[in-house]
N, C-alpha and C. Protein backbone atom coordinates (compact mmCIF):
# COMPACT_ATOMS: atom_id res chain seq x y z
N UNK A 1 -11.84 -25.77 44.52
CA UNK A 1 -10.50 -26.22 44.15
C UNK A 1 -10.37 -26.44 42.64
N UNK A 2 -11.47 -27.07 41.44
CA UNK A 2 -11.30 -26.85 40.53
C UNK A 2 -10.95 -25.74 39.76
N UNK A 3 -11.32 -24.65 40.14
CA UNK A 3 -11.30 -23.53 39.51
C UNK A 3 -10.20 -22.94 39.79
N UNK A 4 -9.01 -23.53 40.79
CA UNK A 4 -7.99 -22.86 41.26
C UNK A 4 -7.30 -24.05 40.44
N UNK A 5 -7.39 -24.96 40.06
CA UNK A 5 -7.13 -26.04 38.86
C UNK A 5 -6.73 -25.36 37.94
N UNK A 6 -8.10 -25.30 37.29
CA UNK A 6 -7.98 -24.36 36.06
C UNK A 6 -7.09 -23.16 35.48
N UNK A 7 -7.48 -22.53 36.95
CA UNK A 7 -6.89 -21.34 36.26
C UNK A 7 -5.00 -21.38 36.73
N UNK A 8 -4.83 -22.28 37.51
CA UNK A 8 -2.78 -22.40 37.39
C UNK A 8 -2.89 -23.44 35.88
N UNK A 9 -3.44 -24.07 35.27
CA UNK A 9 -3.30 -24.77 34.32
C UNK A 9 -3.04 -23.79 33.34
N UNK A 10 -3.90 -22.64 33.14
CA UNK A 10 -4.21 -21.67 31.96
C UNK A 10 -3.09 -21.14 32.41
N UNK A 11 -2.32 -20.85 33.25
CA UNK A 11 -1.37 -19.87 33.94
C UNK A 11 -0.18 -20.60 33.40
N UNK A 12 -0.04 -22.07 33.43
CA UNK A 12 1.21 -22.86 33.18
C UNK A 12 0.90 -22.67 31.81
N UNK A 13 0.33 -22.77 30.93
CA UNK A 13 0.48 -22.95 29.40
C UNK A 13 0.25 -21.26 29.03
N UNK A 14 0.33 -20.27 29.66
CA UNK A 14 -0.03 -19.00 28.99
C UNK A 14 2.13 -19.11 29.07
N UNK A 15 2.50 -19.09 30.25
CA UNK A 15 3.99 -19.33 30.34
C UNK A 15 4.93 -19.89 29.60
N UNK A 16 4.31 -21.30 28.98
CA UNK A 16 4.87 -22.26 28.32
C UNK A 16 5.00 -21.45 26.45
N UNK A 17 3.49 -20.66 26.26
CA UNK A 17 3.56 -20.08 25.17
C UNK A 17 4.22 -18.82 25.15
N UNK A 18 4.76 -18.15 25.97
CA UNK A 18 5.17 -17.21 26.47
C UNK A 18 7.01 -17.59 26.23
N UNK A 19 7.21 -18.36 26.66
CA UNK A 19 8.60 -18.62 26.65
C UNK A 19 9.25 -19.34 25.62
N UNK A 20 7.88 -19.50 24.61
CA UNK A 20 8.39 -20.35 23.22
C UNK A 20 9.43 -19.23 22.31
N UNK A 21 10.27 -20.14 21.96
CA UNK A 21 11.76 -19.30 21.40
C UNK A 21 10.76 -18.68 20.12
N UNK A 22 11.38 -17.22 19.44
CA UNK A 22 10.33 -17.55 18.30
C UNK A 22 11.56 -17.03 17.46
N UNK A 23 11.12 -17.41 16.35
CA UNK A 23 12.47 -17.23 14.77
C UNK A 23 12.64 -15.36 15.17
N UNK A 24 14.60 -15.37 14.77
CA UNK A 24 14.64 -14.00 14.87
C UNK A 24 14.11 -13.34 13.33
N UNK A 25 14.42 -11.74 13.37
CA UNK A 25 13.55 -10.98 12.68
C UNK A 25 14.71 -11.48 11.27
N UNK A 26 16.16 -11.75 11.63
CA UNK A 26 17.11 -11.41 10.79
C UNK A 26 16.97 -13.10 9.88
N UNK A 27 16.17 -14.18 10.01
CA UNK A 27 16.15 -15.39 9.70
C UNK A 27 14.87 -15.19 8.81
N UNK A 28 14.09 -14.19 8.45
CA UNK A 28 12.78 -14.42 8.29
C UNK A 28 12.92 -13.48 7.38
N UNK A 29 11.52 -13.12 6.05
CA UNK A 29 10.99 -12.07 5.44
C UNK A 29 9.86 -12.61 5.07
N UNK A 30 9.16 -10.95 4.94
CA UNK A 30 7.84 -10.93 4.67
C UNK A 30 7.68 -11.95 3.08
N UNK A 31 6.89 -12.67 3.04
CA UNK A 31 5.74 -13.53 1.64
C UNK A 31 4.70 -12.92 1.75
N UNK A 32 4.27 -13.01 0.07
CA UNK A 32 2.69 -13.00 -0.19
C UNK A 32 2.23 -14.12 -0.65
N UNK A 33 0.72 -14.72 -0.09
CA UNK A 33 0.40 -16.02 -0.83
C UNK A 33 -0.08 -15.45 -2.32
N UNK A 34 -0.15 -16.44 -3.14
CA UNK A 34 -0.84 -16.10 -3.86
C UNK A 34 -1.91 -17.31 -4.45
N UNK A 35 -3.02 -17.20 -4.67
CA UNK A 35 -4.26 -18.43 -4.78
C UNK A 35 -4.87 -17.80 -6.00
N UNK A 36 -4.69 -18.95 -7.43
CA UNK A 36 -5.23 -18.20 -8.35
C UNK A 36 -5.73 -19.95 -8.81
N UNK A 37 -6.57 -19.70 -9.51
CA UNK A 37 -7.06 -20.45 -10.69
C UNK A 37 -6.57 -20.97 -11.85
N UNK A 38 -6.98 -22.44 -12.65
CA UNK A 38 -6.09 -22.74 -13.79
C UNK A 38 -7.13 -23.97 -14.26
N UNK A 39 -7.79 -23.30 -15.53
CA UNK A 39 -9.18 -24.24 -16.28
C UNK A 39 -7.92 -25.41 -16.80
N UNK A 40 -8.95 -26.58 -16.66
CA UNK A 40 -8.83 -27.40 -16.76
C UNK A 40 -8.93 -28.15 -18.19
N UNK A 41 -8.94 -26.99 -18.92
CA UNK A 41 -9.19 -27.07 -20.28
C UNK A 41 -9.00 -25.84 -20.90
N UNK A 42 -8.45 -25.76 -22.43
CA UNK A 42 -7.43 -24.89 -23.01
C UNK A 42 -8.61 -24.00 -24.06
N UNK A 43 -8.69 -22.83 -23.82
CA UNK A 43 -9.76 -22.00 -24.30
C UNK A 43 -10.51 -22.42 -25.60
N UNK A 44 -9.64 -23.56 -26.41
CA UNK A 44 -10.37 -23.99 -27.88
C UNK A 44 -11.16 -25.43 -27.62
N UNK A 45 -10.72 -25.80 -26.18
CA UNK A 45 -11.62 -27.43 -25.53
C UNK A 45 -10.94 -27.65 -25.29
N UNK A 46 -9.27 -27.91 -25.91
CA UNK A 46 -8.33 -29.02 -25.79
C UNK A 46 -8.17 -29.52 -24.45
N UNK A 47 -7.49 -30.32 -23.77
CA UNK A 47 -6.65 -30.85 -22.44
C UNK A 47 -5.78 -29.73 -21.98
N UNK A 48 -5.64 -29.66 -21.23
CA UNK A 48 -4.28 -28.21 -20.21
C UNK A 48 -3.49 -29.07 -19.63
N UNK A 49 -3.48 -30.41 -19.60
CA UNK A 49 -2.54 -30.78 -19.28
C UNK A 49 -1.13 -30.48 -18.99
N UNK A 50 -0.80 -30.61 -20.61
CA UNK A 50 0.57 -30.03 -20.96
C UNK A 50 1.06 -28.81 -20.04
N UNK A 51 -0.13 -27.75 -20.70
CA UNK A 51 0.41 -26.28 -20.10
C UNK A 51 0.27 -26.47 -18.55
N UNK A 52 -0.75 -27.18 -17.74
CA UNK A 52 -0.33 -27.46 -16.47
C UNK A 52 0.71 -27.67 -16.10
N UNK A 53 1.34 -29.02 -16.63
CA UNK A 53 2.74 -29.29 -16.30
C UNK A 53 3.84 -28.35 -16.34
N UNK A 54 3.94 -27.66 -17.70
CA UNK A 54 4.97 -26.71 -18.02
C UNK A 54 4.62 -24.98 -16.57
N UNK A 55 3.22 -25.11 -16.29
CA UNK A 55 3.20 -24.28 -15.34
C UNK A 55 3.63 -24.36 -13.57
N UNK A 56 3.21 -25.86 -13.69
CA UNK A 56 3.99 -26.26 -12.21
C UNK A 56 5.52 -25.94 -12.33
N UNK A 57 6.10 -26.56 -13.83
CA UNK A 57 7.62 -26.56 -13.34
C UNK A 57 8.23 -24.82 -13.05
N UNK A 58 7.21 -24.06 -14.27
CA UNK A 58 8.04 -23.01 -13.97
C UNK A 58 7.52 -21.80 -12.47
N UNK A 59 6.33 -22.48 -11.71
CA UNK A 59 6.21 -21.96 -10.31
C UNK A 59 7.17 -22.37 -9.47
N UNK A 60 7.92 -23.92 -9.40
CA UNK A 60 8.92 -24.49 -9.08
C UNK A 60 10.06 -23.75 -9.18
N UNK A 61 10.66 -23.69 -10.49
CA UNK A 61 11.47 -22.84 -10.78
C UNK A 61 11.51 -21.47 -10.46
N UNK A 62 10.88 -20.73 -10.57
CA UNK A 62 10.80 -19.10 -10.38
C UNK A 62 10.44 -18.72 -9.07
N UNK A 63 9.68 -19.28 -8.27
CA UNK A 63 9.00 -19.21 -7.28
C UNK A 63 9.46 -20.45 -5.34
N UNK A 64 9.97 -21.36 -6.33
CA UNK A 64 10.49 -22.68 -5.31
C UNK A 64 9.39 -23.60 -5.06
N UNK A 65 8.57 -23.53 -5.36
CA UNK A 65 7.42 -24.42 -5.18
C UNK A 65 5.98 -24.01 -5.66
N UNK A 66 5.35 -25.07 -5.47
CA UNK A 66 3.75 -24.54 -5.72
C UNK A 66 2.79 -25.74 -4.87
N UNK A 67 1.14 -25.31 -4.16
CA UNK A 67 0.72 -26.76 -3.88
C UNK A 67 -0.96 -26.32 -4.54
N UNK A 68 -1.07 -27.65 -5.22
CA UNK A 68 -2.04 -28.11 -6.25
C UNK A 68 -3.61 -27.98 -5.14
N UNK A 69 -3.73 -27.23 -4.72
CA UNK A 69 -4.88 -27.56 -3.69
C UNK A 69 -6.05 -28.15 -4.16
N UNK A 70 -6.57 -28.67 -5.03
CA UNK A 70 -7.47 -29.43 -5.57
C UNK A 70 -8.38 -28.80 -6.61
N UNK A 71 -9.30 -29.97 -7.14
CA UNK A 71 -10.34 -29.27 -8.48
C UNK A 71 -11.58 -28.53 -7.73
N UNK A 72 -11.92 -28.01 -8.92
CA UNK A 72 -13.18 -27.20 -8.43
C UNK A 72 -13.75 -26.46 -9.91
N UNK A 73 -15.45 -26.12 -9.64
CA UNK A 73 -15.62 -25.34 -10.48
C UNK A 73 -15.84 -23.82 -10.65
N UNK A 74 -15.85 -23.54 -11.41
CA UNK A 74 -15.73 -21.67 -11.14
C UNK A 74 -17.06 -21.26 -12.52
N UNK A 75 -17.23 -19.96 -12.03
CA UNK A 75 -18.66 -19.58 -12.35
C UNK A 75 -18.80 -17.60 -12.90
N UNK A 76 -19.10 -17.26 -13.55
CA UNK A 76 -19.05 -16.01 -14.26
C UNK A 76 -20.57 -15.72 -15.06
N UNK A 77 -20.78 -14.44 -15.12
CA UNK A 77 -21.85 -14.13 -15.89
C UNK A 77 -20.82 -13.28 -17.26
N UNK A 78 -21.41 -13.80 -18.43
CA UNK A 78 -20.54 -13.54 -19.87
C UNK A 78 -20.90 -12.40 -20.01
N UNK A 79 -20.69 -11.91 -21.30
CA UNK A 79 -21.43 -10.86 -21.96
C UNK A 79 -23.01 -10.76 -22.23
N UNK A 80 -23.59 -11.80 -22.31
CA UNK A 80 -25.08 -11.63 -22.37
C UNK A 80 -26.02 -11.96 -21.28
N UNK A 81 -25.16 -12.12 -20.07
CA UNK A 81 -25.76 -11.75 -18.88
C UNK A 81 -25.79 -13.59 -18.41
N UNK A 82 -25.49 -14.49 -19.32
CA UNK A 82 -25.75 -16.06 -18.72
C UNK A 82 -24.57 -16.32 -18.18
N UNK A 83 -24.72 -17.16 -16.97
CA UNK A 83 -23.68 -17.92 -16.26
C UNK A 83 -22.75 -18.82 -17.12
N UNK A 84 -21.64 -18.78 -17.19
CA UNK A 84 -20.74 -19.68 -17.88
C UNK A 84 -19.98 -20.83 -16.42
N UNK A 85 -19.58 -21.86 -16.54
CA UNK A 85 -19.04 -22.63 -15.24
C UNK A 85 -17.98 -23.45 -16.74
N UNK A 86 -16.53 -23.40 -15.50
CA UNK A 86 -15.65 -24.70 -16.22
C UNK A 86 -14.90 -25.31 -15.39
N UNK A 87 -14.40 -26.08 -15.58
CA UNK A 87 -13.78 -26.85 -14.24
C UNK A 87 -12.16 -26.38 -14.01
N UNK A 88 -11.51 -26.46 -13.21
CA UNK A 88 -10.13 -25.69 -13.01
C UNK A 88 -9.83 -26.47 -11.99
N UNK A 89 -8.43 -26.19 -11.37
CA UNK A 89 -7.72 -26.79 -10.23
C UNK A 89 -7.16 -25.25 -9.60
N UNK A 90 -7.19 -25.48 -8.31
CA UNK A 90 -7.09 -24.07 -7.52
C UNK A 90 -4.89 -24.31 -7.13
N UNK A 91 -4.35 -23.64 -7.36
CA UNK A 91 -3.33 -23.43 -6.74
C UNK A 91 -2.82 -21.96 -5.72
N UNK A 92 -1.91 -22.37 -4.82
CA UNK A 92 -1.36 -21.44 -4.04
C UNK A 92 -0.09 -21.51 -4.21
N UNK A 93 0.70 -20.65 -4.24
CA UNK A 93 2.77 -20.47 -4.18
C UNK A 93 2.80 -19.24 -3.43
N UNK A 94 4.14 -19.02 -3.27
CA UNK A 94 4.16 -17.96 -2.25
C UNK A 94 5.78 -16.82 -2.65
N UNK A 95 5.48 -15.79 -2.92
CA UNK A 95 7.04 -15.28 -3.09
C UNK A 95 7.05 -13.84 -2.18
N UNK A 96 8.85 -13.57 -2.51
CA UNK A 96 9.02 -12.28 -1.22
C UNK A 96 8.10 -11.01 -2.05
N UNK A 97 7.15 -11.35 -2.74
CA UNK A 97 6.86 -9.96 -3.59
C UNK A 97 5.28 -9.79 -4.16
N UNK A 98 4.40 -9.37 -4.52
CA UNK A 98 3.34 -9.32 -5.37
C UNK A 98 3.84 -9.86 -6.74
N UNK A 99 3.60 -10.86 -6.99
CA UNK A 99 3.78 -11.65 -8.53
C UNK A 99 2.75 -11.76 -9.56
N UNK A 100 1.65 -11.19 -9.09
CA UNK A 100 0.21 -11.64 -9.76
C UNK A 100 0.48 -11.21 -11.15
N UNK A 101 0.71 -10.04 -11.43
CA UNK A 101 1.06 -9.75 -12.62
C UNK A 101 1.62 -11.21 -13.91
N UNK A 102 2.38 -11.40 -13.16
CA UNK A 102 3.24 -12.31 -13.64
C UNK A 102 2.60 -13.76 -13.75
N UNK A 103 1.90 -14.08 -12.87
CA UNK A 103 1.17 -15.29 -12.77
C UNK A 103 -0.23 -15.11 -14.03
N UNK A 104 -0.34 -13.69 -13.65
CA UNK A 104 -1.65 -13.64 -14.63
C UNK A 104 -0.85 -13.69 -16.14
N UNK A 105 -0.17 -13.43 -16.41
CA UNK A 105 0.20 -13.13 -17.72
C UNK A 105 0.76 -14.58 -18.55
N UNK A 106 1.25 -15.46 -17.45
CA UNK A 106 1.18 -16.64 -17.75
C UNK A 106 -0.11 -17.69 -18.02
N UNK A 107 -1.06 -17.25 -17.26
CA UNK A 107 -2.33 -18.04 -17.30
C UNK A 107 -2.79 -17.20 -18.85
N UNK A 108 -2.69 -15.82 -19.27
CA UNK A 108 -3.27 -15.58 -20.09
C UNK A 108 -2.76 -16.26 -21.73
N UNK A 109 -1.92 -16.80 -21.43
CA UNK A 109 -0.32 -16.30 -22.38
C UNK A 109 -0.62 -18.38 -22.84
N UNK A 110 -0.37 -18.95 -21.47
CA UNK A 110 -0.38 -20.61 -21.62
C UNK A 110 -1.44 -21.26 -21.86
N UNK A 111 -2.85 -20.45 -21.04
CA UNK A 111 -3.77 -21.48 -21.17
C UNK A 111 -5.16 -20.74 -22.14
N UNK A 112 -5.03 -19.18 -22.26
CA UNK A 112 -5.87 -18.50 -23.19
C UNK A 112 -6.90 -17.36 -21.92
N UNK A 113 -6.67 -18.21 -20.65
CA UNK A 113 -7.34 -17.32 -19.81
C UNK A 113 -7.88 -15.82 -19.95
N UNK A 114 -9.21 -15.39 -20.14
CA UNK A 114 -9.10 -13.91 -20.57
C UNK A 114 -9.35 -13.11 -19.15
N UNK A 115 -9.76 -13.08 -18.26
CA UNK A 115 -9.67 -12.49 -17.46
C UNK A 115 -8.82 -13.75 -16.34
N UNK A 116 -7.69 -13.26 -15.89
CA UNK A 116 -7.34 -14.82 -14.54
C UNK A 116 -7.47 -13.77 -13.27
N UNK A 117 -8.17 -14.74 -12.41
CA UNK A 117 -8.26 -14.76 -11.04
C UNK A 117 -7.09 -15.43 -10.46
N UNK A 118 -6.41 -14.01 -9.68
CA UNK A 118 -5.40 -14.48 -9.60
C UNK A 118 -5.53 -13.36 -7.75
N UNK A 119 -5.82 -14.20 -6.67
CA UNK A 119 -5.75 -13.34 -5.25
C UNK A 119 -4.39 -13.27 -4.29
N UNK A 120 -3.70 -12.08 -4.28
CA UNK A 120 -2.77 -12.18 -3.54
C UNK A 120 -3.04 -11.57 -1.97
N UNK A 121 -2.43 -12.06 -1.38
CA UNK A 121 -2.75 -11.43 0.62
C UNK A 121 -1.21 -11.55 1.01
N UNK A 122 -0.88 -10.45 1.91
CA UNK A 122 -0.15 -10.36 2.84
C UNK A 122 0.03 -11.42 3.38
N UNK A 123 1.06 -12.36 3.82
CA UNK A 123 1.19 -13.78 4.15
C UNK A 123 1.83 -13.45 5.57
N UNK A 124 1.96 -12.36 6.47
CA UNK A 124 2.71 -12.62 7.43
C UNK A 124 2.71 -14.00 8.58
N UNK A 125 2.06 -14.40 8.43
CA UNK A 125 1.55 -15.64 9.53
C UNK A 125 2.37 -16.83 8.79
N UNK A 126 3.08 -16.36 7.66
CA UNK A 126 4.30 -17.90 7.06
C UNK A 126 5.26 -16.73 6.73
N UNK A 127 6.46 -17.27 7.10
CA UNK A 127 7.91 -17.02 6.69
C UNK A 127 8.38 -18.07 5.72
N UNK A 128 9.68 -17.27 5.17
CA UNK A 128 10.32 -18.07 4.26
C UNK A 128 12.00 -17.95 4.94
N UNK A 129 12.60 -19.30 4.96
CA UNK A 129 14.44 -18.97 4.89
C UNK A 129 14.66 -17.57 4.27
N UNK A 130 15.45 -16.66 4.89
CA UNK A 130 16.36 -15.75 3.32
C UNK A 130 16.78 -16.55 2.38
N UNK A 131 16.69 -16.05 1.37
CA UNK A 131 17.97 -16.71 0.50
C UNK A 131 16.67 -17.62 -0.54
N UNK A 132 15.75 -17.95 -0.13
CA UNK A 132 15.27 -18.90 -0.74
C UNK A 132 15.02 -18.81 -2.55
């Protein structure tokens, strides 16, 4: 009898997920995430503060948002073959388009970044409103 339990249980919730309303196609469009990097310090030592700030507002602005996913350090072999490490804060935003370009050119442009890591992916598993 358990197993005849079980399996109308799996049967009621395969139904329940089955009959969940889901967003129409005409409410929705495709996003890309995008997860790039941002040193925590301004290529001559200084603080990034500033240019942090001025970079949140304009992901805000251009983009509708951004989330700060936390610090971390990041790691490279230079030109003479030694590991370099600096500390950065990782962010993700999301738009209807490939932006990296654009993101990179800001990291290169605001904070001195010479190469930015900047990863974009196909986001289908999040929608956005139209219009946004």
């Amino acid at each position: 009898m358990p197993l005849v339990r079980r399996f109308l249980t799996a049967l009621l919730l395969l139904g329940l997920l089955a009959a969940r309303p889901l967003p129409a196609a005409a409410d929705t469009e495709q996003v890309f995430a995008h997860l790039f990097v941002v040193p925590a310090a301004l290529a001559d030592g200084s603080s990034a503060l500033a240019a942090a700030a001025a970079l949140e507002a304009w992901l805000a602005e251009t983009y509708g948002g951004f989330t700060r996913l936390g610090g971390g350090v990041g790691g490279w072999k230079n030109e003479t073959g030694q590991v370099e490490t600096e500390a950065n804060a990782v962010y993700l935003t999301t738009a209807p388009r490939d932006v990296s370009k654009d993101i990179a050119a800001r990291l290169a442009g605001d904070f001195g970044v010479r190469v930015p890591y900047v990863l974009v992916l196909p986001a289908g598993a999040f929608t956005a409103p139209k219009g946004r």
